[in-house]
C-alpha atoms as a PDB file:
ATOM      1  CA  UNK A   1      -3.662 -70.840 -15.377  1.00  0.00           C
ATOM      2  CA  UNK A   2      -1.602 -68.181 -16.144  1.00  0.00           C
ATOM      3  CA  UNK A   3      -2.286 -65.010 -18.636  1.00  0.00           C
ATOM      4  CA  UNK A   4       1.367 -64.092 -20.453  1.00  0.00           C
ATOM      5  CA  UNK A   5       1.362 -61.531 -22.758  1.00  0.00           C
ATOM      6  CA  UNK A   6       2.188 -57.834 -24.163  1.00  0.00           C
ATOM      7  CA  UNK A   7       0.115 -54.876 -22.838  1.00  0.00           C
ATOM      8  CA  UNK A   8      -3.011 -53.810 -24.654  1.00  0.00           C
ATOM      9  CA  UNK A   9      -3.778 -57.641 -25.399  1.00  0.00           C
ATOM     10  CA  UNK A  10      -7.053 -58.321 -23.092  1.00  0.00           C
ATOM     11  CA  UNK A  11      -5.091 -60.197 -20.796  1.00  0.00           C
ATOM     12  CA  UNK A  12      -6.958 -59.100 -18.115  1.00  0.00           C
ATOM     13  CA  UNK A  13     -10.201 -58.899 -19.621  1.00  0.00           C
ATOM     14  CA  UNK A  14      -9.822 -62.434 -20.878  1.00  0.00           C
ATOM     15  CA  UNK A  15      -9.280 -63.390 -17.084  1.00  0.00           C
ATOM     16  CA  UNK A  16     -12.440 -61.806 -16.038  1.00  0.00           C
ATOM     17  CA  UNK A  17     -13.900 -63.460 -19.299  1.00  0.00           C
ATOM     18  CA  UNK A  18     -12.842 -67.273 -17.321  1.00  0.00           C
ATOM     19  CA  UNK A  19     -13.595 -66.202 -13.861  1.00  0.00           C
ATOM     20  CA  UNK A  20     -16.767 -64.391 -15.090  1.00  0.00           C
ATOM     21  CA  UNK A  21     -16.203 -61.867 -12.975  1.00  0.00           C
ATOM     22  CA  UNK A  22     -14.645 -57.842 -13.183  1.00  0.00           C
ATOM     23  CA  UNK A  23     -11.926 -58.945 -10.889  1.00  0.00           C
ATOM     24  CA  UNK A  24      -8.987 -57.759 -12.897  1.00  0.00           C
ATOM     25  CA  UNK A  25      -8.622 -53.901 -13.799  1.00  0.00           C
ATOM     26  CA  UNK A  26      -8.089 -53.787 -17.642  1.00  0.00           C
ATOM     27  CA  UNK A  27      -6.521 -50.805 -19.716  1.00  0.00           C
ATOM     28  CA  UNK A  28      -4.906 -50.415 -22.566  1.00  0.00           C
ATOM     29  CA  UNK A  29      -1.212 -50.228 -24.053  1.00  0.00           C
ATOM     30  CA  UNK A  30      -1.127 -46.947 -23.801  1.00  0.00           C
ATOM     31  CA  UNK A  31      -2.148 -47.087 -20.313  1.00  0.00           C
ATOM     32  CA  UNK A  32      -1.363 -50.792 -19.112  1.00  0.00           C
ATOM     33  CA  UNK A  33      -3.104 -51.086 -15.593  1.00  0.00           C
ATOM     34  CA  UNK A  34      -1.635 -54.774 -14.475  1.00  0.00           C
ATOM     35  CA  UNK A  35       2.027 -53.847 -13.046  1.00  0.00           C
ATOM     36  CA  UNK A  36       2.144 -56.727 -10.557  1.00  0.00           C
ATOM     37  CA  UNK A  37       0.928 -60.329 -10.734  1.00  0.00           C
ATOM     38  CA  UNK A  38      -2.367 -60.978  -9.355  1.00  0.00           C
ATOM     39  CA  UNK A  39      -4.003 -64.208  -8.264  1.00  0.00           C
ATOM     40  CA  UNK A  40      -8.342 -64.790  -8.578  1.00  0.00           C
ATOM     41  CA  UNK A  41      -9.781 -67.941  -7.626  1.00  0.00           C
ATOM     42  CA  UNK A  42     -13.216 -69.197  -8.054  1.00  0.00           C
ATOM     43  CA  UNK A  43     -15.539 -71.802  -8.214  1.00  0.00           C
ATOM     44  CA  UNK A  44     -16.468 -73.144 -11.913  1.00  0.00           C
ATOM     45  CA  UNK A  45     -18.854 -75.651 -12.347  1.00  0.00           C
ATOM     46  CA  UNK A  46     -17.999 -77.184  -9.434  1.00  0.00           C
ATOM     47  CA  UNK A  47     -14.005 -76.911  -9.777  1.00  0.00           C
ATOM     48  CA  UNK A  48     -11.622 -74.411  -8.286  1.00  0.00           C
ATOM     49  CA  UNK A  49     -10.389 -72.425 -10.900  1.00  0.00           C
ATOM     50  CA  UNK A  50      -7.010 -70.204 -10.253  1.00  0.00           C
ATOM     51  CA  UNK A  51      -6.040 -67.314 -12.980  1.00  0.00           C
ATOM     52  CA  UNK A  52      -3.023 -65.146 -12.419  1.00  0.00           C
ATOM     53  CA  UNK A  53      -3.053 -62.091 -14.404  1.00  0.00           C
ATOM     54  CA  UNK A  54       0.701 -61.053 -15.040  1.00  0.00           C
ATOM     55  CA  UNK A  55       2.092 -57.598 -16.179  1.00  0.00           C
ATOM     56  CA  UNK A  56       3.900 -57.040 -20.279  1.00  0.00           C
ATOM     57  CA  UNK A  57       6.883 -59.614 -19.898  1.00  0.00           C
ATOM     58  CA  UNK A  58       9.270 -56.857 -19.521  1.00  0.00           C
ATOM     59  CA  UNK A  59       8.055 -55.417 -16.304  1.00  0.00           C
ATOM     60  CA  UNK A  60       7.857 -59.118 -14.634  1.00  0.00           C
ATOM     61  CA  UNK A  61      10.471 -58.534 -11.501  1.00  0.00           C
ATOM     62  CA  UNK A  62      12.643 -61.585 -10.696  1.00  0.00           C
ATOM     63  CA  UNK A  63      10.723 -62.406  -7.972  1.00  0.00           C
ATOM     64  CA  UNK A  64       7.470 -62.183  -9.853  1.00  0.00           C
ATOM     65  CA  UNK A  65       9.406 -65.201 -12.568  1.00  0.00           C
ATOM     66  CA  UNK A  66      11.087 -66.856  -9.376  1.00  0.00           C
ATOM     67  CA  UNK A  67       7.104 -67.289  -8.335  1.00  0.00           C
ATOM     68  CA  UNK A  68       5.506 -68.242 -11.790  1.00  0.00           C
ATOM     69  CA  UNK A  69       7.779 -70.838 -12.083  1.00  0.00           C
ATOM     70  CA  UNK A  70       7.000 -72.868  -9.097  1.00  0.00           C
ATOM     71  CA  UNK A  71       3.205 -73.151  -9.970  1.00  0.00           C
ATOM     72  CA  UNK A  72       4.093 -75.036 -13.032  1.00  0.00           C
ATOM     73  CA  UNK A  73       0.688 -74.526 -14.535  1.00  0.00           C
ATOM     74  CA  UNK A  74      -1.140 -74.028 -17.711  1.00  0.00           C
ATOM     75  CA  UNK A  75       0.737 -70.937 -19.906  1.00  0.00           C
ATOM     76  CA  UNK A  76      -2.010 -68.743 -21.755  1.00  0.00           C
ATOM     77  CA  UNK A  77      -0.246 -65.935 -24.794  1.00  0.00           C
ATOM     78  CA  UNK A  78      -2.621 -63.608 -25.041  1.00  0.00           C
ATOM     79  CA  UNK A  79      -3.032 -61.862 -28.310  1.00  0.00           C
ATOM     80  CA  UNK A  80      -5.067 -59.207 -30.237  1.00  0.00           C
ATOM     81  CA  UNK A  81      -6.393 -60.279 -32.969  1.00  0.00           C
ATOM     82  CA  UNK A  82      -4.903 -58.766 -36.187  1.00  0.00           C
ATOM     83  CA  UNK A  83      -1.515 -58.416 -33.892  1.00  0.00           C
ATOM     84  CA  UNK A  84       1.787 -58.625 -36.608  1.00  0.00           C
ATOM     85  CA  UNK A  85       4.743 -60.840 -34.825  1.00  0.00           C
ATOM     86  CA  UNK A  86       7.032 -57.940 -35.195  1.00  0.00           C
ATOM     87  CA  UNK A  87      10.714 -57.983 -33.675  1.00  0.00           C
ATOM     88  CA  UNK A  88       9.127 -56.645 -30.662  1.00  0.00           C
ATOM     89  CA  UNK A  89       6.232 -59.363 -30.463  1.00  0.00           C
ATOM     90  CA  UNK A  90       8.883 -62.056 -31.303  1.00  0.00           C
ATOM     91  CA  UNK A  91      10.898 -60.680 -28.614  1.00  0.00           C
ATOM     92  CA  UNK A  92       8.314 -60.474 -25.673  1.00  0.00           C
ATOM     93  CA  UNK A  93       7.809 -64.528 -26.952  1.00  0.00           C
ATOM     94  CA  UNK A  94      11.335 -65.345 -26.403  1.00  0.00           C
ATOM     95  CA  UNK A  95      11.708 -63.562 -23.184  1.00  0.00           C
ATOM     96  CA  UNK A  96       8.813 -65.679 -22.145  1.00  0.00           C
ATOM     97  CA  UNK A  97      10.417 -68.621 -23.456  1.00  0.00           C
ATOM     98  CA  UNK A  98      13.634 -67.948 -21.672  1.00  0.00           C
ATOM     99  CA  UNK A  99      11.425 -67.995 -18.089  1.00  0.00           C
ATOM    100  CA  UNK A 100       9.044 -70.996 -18.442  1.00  0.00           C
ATOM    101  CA  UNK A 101      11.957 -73.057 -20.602  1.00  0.00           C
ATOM    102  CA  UNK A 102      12.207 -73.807 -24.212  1.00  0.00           C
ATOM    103  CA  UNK A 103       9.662 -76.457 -24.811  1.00  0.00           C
ATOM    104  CA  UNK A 104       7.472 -74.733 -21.927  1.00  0.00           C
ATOM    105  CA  UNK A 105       4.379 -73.516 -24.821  1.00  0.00           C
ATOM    106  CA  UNK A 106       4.411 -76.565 -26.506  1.00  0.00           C
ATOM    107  CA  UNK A 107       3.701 -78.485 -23.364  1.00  0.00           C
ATOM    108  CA  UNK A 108       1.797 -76.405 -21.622  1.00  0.00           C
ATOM    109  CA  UNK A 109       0.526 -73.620 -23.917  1.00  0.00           C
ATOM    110  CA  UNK A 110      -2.598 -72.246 -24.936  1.00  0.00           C
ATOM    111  CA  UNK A 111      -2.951 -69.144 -27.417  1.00  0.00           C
ATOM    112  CA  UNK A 112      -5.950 -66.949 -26.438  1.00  0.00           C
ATOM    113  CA  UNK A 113      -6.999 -64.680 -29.614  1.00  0.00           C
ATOM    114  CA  UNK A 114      -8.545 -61.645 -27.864  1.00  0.00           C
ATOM    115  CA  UNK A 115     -11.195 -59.071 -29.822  1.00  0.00           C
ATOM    116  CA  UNK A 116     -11.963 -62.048 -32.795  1.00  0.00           C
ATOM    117  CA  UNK A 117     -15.310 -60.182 -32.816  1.00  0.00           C
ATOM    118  CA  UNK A 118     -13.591 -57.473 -34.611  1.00  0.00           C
ATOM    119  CA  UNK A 119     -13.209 -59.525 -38.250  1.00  0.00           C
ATOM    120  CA  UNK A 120     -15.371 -62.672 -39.502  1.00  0.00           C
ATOM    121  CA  UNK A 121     -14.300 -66.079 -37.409  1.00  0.00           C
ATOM    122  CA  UNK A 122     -13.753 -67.604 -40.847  1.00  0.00           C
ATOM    123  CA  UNK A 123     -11.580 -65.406 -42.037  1.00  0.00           C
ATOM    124  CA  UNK A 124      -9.673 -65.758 -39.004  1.00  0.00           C
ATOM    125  CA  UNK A 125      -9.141 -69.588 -38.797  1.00  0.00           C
ATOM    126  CA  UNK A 126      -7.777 -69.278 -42.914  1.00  0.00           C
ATOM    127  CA  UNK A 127      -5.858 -66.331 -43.258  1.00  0.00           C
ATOM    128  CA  UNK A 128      -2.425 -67.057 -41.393  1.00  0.00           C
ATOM    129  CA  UNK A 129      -1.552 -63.300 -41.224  1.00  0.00           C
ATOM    130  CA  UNK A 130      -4.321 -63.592 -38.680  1.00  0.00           C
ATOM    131  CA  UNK A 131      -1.977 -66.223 -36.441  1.00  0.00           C
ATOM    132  CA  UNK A 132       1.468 -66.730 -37.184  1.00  0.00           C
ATOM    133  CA  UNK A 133       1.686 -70.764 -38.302  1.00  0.00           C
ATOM    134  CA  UNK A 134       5.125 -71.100 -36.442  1.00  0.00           C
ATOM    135  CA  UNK A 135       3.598 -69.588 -33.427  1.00  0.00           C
ATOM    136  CA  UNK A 136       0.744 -71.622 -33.684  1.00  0.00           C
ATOM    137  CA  UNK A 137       3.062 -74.787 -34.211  1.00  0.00           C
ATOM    138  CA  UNK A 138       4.854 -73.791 -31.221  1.00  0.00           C
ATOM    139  CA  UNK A 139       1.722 -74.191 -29.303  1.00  0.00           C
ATOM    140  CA  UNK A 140       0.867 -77.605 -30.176  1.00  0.00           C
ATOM    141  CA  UNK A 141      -1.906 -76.019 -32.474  1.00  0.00           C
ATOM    142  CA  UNK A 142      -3.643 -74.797 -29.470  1.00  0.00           C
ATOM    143  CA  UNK A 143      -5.601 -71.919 -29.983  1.00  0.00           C
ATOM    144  CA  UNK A 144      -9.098 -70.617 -28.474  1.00  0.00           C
ATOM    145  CA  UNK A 145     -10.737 -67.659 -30.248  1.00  0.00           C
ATOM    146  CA  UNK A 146     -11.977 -65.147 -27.323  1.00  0.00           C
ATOM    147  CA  UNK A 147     -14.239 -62.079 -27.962  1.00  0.00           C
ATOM    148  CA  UNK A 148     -14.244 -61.063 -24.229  1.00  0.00           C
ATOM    149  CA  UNK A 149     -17.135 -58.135 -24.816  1.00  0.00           C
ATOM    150  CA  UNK A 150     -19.731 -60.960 -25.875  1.00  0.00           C
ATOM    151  CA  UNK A 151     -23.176 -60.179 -25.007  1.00  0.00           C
ATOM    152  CA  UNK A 152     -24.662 -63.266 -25.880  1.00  0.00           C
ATOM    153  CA  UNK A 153     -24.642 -65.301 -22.719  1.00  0.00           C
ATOM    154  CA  UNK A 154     -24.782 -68.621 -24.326  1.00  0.00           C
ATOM    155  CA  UNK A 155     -21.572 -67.895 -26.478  1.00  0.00           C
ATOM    156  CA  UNK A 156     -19.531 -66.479 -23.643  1.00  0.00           C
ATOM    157  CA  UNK A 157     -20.295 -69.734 -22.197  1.00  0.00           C
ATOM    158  CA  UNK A 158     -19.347 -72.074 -25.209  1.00  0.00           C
ATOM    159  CA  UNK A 159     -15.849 -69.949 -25.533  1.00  0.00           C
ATOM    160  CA  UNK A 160     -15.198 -70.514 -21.684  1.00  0.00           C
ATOM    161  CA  UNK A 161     -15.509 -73.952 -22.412  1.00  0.00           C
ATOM    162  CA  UNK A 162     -13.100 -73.869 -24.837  1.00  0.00           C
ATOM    163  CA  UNK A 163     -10.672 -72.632 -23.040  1.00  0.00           C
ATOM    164  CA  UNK A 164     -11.084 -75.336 -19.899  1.00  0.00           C
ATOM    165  CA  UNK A 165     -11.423 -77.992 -22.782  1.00  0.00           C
ATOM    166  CA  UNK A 166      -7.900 -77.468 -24.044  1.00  0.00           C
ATOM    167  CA  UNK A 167      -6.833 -76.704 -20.113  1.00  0.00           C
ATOM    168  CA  UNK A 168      -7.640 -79.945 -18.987  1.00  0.00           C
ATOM    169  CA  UNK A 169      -6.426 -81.964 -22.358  1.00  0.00           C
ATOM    170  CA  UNK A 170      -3.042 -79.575 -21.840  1.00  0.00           C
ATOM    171  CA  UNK A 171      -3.051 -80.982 -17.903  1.00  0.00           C
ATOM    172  CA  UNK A 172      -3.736 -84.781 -18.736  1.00  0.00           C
ATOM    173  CA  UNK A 173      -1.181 -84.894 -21.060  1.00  0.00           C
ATOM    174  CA  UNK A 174       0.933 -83.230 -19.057  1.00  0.00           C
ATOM    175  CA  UNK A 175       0.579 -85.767 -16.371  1.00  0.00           C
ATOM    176  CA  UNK A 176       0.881 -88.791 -18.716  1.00  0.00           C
ATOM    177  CA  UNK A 177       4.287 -87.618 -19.355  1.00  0.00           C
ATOM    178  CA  UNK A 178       5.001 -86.749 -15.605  1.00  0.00           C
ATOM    179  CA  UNK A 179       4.081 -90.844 -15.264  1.00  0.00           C
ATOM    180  CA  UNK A 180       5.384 -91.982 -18.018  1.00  0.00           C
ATOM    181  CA  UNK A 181       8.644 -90.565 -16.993  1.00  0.00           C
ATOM    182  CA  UNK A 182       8.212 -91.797 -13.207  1.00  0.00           C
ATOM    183  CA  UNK A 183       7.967 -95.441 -14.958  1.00  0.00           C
ATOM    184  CA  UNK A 184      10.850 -95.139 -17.050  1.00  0.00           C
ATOM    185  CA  UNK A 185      12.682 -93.551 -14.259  1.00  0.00           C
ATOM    186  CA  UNK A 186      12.026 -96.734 -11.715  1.00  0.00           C
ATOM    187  CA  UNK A 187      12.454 -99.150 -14.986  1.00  0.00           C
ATOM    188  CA  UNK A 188      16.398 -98.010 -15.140  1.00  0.00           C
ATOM    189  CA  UNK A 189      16.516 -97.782 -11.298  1.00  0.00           C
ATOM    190  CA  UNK A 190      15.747-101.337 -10.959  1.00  0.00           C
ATOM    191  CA  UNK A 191      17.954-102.447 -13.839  1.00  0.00           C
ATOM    192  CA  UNK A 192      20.960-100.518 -12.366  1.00  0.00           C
ATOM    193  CA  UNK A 193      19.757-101.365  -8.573  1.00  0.00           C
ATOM    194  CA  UNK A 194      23.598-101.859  -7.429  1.00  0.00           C
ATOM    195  CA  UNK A 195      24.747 -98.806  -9.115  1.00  0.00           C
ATOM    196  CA  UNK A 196      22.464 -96.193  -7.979  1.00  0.00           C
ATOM    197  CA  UNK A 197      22.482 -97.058  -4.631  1.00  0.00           C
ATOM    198  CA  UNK A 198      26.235 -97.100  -4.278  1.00  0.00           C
ATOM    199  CA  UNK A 199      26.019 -93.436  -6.170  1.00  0.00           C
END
């Protein structure tokens, strides 16, 4: 899986969060330690879990995108909770969008809402100010609510699985499609036999 997102967001705290492990150095906006992507794997309940930590989407190099592309794998937007889509939050979303492709989130997206310890969970899941609904849309309503400082072992364990509950729906659905369009593919090959193979 891979954390996208604007400095200051927990991006790399929510990694440590899945990996349960301090394996990512986490700052602040201010002072935004992740200026490279960086790759963690681990063993979670007995399944190999990958999480690549990524720098704000404006300091991704072109090899950094060239790379992120070819895993093809679960997108994660971190945000703050209590974050306003300004221009400039809008804009880090479409820059992201213009990488991964235009229907990339809805796909393969998952919305991580960092620091949700910081107002009441209800209010968070009713007041849209909170989560912006065409964001939210854009993200096949996927969204996991992350406090990342939890001290209560058995919730820091109920919000990890969460977030591999909606990894692996966002995965099997990606690979009905993937079949789905493997069948339909072989459907027209064998209807147009002659023509494709004299193309």
């Amino acid at each position: 899986m891979i954390l996208l997102g604007k400095s200051g967001h927990g991006k790399s705290a929510s990694g440590n969060s899945i990996l349960g492990n301090n394996l990512f150095e986490c700052g602040s906006s201010e002072n935004p330690t992740t200026m490279t992507v960086q790759q963690e794997v681990v063993e979670l309940n007995h399944r190999r879990v990958t999480v690549i930590d990524t720098p704000d989407p404006s300091r991704l190099s072109s090899k950094d995108v060239h790379e992120l592309i070819k895993l093809n794998s679960v997108m994660m937007l971190v945000i703050r909770c209590g974050t306003r889509m300004t221009k400039d939050e809008w804009a880090a979303v479409r820059r992201l969008r213009t990488i991964f492709g235009h229907d990339a989130f809805r796909e393969r997206g998952i919305i991580l809402l960092t620091h949700c310890d910081l107002f009441p969970l209800a209010r968070i899941q009713k007041d849209t100010t909170f989560l912006d609904p065409k964001l939210l849309e854009e993200f096949d309503n996927r969204v996991v609510f992350l406090t990342n400082k939890e001290e209560n072992h058995l919730v820091q364990v109920t919000q990890i699985d969460d977030v591999m509950i909606l990894v692996d729906d966002v995965l099997a659905k990606e690979s009905h499609l993937h079949n789905k369009k493997q069948k339909t593919f072989l459907c027209c090959w064998s209807r147009n036999r002659s023509y494709a193979l004299s193309s």
